[in-house]
C-alpha atoms as a PDB file:
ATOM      1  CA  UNK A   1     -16.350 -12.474  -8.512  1.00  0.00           C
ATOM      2  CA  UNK A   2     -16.821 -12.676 -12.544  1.00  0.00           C
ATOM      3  CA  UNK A   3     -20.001 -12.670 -14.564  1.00  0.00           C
ATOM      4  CA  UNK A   4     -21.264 -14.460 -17.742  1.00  0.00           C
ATOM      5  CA  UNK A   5     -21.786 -10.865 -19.942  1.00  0.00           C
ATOM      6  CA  UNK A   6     -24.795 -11.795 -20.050  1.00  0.00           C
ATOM      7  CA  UNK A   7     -25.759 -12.150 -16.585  1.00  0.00           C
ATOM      8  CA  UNK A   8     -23.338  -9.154 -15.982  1.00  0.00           C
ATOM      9  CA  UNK A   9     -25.654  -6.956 -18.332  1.00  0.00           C
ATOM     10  CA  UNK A  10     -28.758  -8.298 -16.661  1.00  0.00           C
ATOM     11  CA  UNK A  11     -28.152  -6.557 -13.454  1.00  0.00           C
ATOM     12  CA  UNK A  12     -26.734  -3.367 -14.881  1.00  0.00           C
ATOM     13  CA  UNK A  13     -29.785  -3.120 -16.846  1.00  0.00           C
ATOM     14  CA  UNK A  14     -33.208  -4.759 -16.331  1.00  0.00           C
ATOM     15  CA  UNK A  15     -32.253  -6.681 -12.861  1.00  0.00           C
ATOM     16  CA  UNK A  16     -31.319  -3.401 -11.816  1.00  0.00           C
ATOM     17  CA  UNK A  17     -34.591  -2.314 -10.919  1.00  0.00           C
ATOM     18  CA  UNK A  18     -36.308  -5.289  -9.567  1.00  0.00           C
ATOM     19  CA  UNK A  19     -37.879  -5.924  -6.402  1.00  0.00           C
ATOM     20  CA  UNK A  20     -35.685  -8.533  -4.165  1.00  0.00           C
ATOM     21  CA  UNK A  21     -37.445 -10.780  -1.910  1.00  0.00           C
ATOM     22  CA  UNK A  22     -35.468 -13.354  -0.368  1.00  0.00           C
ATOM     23  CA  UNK A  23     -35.963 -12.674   3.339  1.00  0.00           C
ATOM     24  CA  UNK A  24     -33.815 -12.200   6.077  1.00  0.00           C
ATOM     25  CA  UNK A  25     -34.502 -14.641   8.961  1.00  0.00           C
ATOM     26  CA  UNK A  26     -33.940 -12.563  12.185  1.00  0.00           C
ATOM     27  CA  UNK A  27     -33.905 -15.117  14.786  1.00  0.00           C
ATOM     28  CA  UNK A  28     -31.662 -17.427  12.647  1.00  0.00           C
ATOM     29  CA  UNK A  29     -29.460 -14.343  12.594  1.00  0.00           C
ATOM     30  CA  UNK A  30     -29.584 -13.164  16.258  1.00  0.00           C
ATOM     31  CA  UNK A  31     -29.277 -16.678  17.306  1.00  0.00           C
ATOM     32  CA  UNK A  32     -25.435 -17.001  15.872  1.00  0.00           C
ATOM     33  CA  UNK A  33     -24.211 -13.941  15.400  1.00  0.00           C
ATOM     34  CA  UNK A  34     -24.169 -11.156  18.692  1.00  0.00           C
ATOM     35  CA  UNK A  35     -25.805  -7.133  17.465  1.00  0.00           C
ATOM     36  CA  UNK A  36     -22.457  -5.157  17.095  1.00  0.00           C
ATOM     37  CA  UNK A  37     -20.607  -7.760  14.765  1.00  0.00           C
ATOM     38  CA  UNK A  38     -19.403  -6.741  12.054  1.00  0.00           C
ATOM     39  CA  UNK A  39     -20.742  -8.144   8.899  1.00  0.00           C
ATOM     40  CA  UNK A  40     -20.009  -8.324   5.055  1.00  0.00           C
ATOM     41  CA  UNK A  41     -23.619  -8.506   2.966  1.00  0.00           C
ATOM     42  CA  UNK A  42     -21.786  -9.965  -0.195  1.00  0.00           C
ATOM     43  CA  UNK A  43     -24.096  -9.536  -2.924  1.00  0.00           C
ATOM     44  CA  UNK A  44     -25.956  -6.836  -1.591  1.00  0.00           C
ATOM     45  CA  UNK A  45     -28.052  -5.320  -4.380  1.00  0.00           C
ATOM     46  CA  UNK A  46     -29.543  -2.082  -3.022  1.00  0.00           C
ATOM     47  CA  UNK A  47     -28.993  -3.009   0.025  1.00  0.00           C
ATOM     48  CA  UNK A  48     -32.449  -4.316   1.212  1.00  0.00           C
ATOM     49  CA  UNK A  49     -30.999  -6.643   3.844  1.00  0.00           C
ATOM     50  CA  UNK A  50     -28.289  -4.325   4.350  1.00  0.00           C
ATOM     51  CA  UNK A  51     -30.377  -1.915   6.032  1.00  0.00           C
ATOM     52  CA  UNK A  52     -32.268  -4.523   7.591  1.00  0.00           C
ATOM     53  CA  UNK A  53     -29.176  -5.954   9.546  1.00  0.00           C
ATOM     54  CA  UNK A  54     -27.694  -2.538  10.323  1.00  0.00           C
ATOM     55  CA  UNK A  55     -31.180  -1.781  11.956  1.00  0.00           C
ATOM     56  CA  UNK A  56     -31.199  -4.776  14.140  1.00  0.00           C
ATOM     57  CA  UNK A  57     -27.359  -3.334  15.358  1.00  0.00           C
ATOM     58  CA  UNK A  58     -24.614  -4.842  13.510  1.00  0.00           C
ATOM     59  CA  UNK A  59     -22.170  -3.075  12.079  1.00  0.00           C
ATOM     60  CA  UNK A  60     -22.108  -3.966   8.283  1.00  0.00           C
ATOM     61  CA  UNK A  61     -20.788  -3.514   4.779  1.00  0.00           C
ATOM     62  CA  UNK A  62     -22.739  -3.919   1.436  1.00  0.00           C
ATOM     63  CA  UNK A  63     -20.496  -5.167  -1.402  1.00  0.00           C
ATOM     64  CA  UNK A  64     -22.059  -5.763  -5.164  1.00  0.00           C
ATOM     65  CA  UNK A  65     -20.393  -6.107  -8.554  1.00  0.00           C
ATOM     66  CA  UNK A  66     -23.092  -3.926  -9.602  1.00  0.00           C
ATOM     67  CA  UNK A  67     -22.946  -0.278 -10.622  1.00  0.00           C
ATOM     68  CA  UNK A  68     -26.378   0.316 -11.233  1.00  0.00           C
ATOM     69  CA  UNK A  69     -27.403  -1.828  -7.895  1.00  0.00           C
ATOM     70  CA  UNK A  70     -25.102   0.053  -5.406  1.00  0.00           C
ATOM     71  CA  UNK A  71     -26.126   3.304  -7.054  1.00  0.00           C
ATOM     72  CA  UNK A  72     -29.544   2.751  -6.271  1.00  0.00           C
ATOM     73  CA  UNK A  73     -28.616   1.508  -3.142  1.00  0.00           C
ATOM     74  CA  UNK A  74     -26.779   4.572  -2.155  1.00  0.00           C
ATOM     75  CA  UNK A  75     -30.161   6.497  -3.630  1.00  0.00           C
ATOM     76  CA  UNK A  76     -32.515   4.384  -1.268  1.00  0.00           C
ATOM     77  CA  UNK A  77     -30.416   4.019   1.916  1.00  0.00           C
ATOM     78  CA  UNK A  78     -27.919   6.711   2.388  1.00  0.00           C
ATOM     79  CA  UNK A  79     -25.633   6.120   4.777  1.00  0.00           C
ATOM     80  CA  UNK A  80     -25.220   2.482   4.169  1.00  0.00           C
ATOM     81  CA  UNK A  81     -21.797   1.242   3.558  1.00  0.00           C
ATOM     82  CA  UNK A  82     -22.122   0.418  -0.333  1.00  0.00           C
ATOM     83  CA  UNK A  83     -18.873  -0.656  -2.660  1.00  0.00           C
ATOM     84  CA  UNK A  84     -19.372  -1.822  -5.696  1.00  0.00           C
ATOM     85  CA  UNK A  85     -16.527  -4.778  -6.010  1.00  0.00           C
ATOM     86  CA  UNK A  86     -16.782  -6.118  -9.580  1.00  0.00           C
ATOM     87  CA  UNK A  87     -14.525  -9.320  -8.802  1.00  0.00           C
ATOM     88  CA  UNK A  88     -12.692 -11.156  -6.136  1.00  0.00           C
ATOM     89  CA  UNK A  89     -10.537 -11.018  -4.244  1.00  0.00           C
ATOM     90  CA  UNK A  90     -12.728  -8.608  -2.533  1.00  0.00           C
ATOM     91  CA  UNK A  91     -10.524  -5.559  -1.544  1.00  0.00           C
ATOM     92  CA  UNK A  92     -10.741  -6.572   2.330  1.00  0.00           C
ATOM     93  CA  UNK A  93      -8.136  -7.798   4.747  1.00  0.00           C
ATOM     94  CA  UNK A  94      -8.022 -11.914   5.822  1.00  0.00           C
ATOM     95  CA  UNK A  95     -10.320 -12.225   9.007  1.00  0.00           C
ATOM     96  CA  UNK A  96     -11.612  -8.920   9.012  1.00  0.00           C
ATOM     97  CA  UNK A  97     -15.137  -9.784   9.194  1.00  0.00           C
ATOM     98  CA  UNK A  98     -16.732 -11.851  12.388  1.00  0.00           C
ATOM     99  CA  UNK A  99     -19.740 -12.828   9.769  1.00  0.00           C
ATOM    100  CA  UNK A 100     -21.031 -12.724   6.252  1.00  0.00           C
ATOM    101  CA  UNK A 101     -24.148 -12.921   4.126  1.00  0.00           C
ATOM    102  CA  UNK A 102     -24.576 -14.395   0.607  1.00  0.00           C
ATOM    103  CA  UNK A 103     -28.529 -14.336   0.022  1.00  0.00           C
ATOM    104  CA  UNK A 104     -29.818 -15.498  -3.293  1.00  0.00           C
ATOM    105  CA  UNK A 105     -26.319 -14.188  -4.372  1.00  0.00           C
ATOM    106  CA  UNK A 106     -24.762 -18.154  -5.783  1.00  0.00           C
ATOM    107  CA  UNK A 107     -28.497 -18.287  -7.653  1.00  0.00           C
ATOM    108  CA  UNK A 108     -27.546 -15.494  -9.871  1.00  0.00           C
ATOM    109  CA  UNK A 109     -23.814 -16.741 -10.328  1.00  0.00           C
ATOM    110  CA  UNK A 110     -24.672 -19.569 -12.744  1.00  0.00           C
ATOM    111  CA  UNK A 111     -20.751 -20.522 -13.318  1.00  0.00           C
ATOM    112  CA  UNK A 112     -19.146 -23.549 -11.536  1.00  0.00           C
ATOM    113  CA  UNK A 113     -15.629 -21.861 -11.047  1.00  0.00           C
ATOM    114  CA  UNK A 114     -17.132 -18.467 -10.358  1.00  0.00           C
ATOM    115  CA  UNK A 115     -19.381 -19.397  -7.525  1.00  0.00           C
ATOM    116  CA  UNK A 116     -16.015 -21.195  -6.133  1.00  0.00           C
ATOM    117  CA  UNK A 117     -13.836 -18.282  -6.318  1.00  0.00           C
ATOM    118  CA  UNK A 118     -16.907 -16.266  -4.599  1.00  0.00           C
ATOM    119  CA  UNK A 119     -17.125 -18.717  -1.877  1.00  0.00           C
ATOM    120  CA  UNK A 120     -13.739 -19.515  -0.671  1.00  0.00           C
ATOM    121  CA  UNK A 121     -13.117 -15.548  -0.277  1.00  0.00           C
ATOM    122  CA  UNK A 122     -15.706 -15.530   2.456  1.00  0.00           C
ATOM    123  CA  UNK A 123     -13.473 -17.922   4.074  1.00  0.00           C
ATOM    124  CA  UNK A 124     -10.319 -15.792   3.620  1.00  0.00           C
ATOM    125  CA  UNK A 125     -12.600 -12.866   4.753  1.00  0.00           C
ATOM    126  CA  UNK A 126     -14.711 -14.055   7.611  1.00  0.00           C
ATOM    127  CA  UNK A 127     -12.495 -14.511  11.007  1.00  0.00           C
ATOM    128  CA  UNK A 128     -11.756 -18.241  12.830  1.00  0.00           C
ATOM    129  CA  UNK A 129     -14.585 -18.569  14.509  1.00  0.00           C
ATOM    130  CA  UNK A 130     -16.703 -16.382  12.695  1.00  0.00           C
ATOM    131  CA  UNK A 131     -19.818 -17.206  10.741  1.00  0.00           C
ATOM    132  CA  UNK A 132     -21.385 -17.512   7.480  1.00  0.00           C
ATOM    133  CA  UNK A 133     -24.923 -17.591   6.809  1.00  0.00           C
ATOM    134  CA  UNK A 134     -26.035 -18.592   3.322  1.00  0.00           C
ATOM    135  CA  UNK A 135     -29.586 -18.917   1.768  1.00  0.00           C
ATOM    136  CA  UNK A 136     -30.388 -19.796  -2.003  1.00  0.00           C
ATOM    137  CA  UNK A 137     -32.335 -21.832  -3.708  1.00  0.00           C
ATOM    138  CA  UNK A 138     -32.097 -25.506  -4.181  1.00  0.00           C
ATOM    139  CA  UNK A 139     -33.521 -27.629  -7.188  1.00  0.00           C
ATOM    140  CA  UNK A 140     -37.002 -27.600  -7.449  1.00  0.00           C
ATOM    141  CA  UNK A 141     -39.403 -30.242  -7.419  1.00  0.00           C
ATOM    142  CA  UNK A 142     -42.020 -29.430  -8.968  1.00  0.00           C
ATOM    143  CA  UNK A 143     -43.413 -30.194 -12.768  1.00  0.00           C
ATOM    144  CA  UNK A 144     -42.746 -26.722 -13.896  1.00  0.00           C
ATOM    145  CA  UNK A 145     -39.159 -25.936 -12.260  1.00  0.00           C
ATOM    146  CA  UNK A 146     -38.371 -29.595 -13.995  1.00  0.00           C
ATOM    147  CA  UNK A 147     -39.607 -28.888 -17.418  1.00  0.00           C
ATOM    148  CA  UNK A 148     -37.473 -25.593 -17.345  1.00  0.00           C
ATOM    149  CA  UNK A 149     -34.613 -26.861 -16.067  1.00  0.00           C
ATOM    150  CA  UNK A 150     -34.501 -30.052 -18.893  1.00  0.00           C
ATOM    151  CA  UNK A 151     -34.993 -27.277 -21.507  1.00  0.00           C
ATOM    152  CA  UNK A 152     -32.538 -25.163 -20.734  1.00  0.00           C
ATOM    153  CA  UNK A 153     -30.212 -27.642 -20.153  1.00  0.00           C
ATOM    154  CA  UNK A 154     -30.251 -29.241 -23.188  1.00  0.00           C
ATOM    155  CA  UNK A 155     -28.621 -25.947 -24.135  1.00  0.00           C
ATOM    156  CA  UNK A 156     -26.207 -24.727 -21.776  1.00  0.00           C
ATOM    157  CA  UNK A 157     -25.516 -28.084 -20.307  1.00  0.00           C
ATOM    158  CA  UNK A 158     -25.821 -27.340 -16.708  1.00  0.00           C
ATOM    159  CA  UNK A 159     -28.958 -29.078 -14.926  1.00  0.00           C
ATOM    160  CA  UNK A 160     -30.615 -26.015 -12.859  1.00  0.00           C
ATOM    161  CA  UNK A 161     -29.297 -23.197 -14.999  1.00  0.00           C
ATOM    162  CA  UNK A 162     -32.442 -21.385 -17.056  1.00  0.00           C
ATOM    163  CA  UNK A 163     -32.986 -17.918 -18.472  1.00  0.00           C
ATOM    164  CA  UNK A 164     -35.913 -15.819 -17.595  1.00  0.00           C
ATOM    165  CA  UNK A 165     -37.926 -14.599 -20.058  1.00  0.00           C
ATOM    166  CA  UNK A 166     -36.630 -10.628 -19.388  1.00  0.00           C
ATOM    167  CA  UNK A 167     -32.883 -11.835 -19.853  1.00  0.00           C
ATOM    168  CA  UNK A 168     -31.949 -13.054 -16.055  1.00  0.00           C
ATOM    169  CA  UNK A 169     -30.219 -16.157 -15.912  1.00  0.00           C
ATOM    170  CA  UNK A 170     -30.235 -17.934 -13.074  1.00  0.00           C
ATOM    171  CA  UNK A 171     -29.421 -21.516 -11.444  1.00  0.00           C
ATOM    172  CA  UNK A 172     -30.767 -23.752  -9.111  1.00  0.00           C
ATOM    173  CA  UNK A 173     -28.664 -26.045  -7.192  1.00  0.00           C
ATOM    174  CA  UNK A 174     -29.002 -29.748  -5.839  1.00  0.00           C
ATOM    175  CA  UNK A 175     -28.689 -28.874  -1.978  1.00  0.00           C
ATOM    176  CA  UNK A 176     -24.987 -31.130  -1.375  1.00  0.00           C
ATOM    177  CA  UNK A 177     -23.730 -28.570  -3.877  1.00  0.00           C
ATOM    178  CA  UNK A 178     -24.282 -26.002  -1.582  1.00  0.00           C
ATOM    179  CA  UNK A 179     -22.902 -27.817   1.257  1.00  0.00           C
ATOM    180  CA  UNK A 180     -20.105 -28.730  -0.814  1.00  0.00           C
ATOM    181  CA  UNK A 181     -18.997 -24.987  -1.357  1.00  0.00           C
ATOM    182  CA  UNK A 182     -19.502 -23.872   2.072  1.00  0.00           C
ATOM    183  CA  UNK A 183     -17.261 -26.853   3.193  1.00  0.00           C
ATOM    184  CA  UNK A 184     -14.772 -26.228   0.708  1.00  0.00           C
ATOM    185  CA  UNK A 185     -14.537 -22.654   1.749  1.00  0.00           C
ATOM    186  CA  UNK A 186     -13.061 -23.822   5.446  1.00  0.00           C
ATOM    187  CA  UNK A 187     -16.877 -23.631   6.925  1.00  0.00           C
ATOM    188  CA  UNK A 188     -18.478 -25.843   8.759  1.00  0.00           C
ATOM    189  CA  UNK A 189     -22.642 -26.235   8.648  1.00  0.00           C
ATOM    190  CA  UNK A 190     -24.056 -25.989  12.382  1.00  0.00           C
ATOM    191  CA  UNK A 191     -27.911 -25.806  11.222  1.00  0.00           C
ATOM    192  CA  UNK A 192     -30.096 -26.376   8.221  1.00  0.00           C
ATOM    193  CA  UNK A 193     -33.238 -24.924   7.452  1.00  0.00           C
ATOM    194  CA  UNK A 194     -36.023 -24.946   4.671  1.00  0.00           C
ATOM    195  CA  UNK A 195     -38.947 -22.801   4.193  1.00  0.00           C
ATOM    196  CA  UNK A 196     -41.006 -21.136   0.977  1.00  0.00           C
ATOM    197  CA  UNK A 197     -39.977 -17.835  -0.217  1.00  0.00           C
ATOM    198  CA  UNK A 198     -41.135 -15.209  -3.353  1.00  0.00           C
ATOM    199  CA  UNK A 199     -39.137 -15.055  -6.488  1.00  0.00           C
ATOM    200  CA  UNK A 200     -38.155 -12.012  -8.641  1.00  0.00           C
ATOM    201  CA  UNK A 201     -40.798 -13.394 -11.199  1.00  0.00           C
ATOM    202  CA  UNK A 202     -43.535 -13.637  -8.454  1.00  0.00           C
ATOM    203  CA  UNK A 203     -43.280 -17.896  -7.765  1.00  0.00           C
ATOM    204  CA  UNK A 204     -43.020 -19.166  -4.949  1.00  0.00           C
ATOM    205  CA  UNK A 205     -39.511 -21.547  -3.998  1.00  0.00           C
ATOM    206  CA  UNK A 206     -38.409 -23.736  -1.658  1.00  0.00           C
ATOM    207  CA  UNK A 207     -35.094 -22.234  -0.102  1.00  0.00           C
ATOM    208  CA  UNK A 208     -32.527 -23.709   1.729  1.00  0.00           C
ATOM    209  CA  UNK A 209     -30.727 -21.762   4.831  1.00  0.00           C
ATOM    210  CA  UNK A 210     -27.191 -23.053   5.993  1.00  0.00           C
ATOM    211  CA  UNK A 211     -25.117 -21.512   8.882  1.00  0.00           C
ATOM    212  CA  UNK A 212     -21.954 -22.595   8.678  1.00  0.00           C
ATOM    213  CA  UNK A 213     -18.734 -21.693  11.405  1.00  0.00           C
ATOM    214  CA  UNK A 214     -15.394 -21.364  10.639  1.00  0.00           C
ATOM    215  CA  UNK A 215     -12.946 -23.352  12.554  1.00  0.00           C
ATOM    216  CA  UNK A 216     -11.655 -21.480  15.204  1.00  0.00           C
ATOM    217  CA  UNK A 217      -7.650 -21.657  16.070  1.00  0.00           C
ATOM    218  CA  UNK A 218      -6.542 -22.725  19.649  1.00  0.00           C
ATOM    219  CA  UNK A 219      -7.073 -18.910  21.172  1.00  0.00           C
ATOM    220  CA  UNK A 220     -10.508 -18.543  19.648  1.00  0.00           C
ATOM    221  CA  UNK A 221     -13.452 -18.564  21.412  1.00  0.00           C
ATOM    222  CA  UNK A 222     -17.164 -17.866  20.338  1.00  0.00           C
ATOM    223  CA  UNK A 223     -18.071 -15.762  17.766  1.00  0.00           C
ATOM    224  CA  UNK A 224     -18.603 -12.587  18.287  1.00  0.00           C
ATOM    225  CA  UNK A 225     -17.977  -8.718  17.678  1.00  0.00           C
ATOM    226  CA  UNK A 226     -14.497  -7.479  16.865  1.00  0.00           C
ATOM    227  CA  UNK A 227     -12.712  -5.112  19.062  1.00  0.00           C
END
């Protein structure tokens, strides 16, 4: 995928060395996708959840467009599988992946056409059958998320989009949006779920968790592990 230069810079620079927190739901995981798959962790930072997965005994690959993110990643976690890809296509072949990750990853992609090029790769990438599990962060409710959001749109013109105070800019989306790309990308949402989660800034935020299939052809079966 393609950055904003400004978001771009953000996670070369200041985003480079924050602490991520969005976590990994294990059973939600396990539940839909067998240990031994192999997995894409699009977006993966320094590879926080990348080690987590490969720990729980998939097989899995950490892709980021960040330099500074993957190097620290490599720094932190060596022996991860760690590419920095710094747009899409992704350098991977069609179906080559029985599942994929994208975890606050579409929150710090505040473009329209960017977050669509991002999203239907993962269905080019991710086999018939195979899964993709997605978590971000949908509009906010409360008085403060809505104050920042009418501010920020008044200049950028996107409802949900806001810059942080140290640079970041980020977006919040109304949760059919998210739907909207998964479906768009060839997936198909299976389950749904909500909970709170921490922030880069320390808040707290609802989050929204989709696992979505892709259709499987007439000789596919479950998903599962490659050969």
């Amino acid at each position: 995928m393609t950055m904003p230069q400004e978001s771009y810079g953000f996670w070369e620079t200041t985003g480079a060395g924050k602490t991520f927190t969005h976590p990994l739901d294990r059973e939600l995981l396990t539940r839909y996708v067998p240990p031994g798959a192999l997995v894409l962790d699009d977006g993966c930072g320094y590879g926080r959840l990348t080690a987590e997965v490969a720990g729980l005994g998939y097989r899995v690959r950490g892709v980021d467009v960040s330099a500074a993110l993957i190097a620290r990643g490599r720094r932190e976690h060596p022996g991860l599988d760690l590419v920095r890809c710094a747009s899409v296509p992704l350098p991977f072949e069609a179906a080559s992946f029985d599942a994929a990750l994208l975890f606050a990853v579409l929150t710090c992609v505040p473009d329209d056409a960017a977050q669509e090029a991002l999203t239907v790769d993962l269905g080019r990438l991710v086999r018939p059958g195979g899964v993709l599990y997605l978590s971000d962060v949908p509009l906010q409710e409360d008085a403060f998320h809505r104050e920042r959001y009418a501010r920020h749109a008044e200049a950028g013109g996107t409802y949900g989009v806001f810059t942080t105070p140290d640079g970041g800019v980020f977006r919040h989306h109304p949760p059919q949006r998210l739907r909207g790309l998964v479906r768009a990308a060839g997936f198909a949402v299976v389950e749904e779920r909500t909970d709170e989660v921490g922030t880069l800034d320390g808040r707290t935020v609802r989050r929204l968790q989709l696992i979505a299939r892709r259709a499987a052809g007439p000789s596919e079966g479950p998903a599962g592990a490659a050969g």
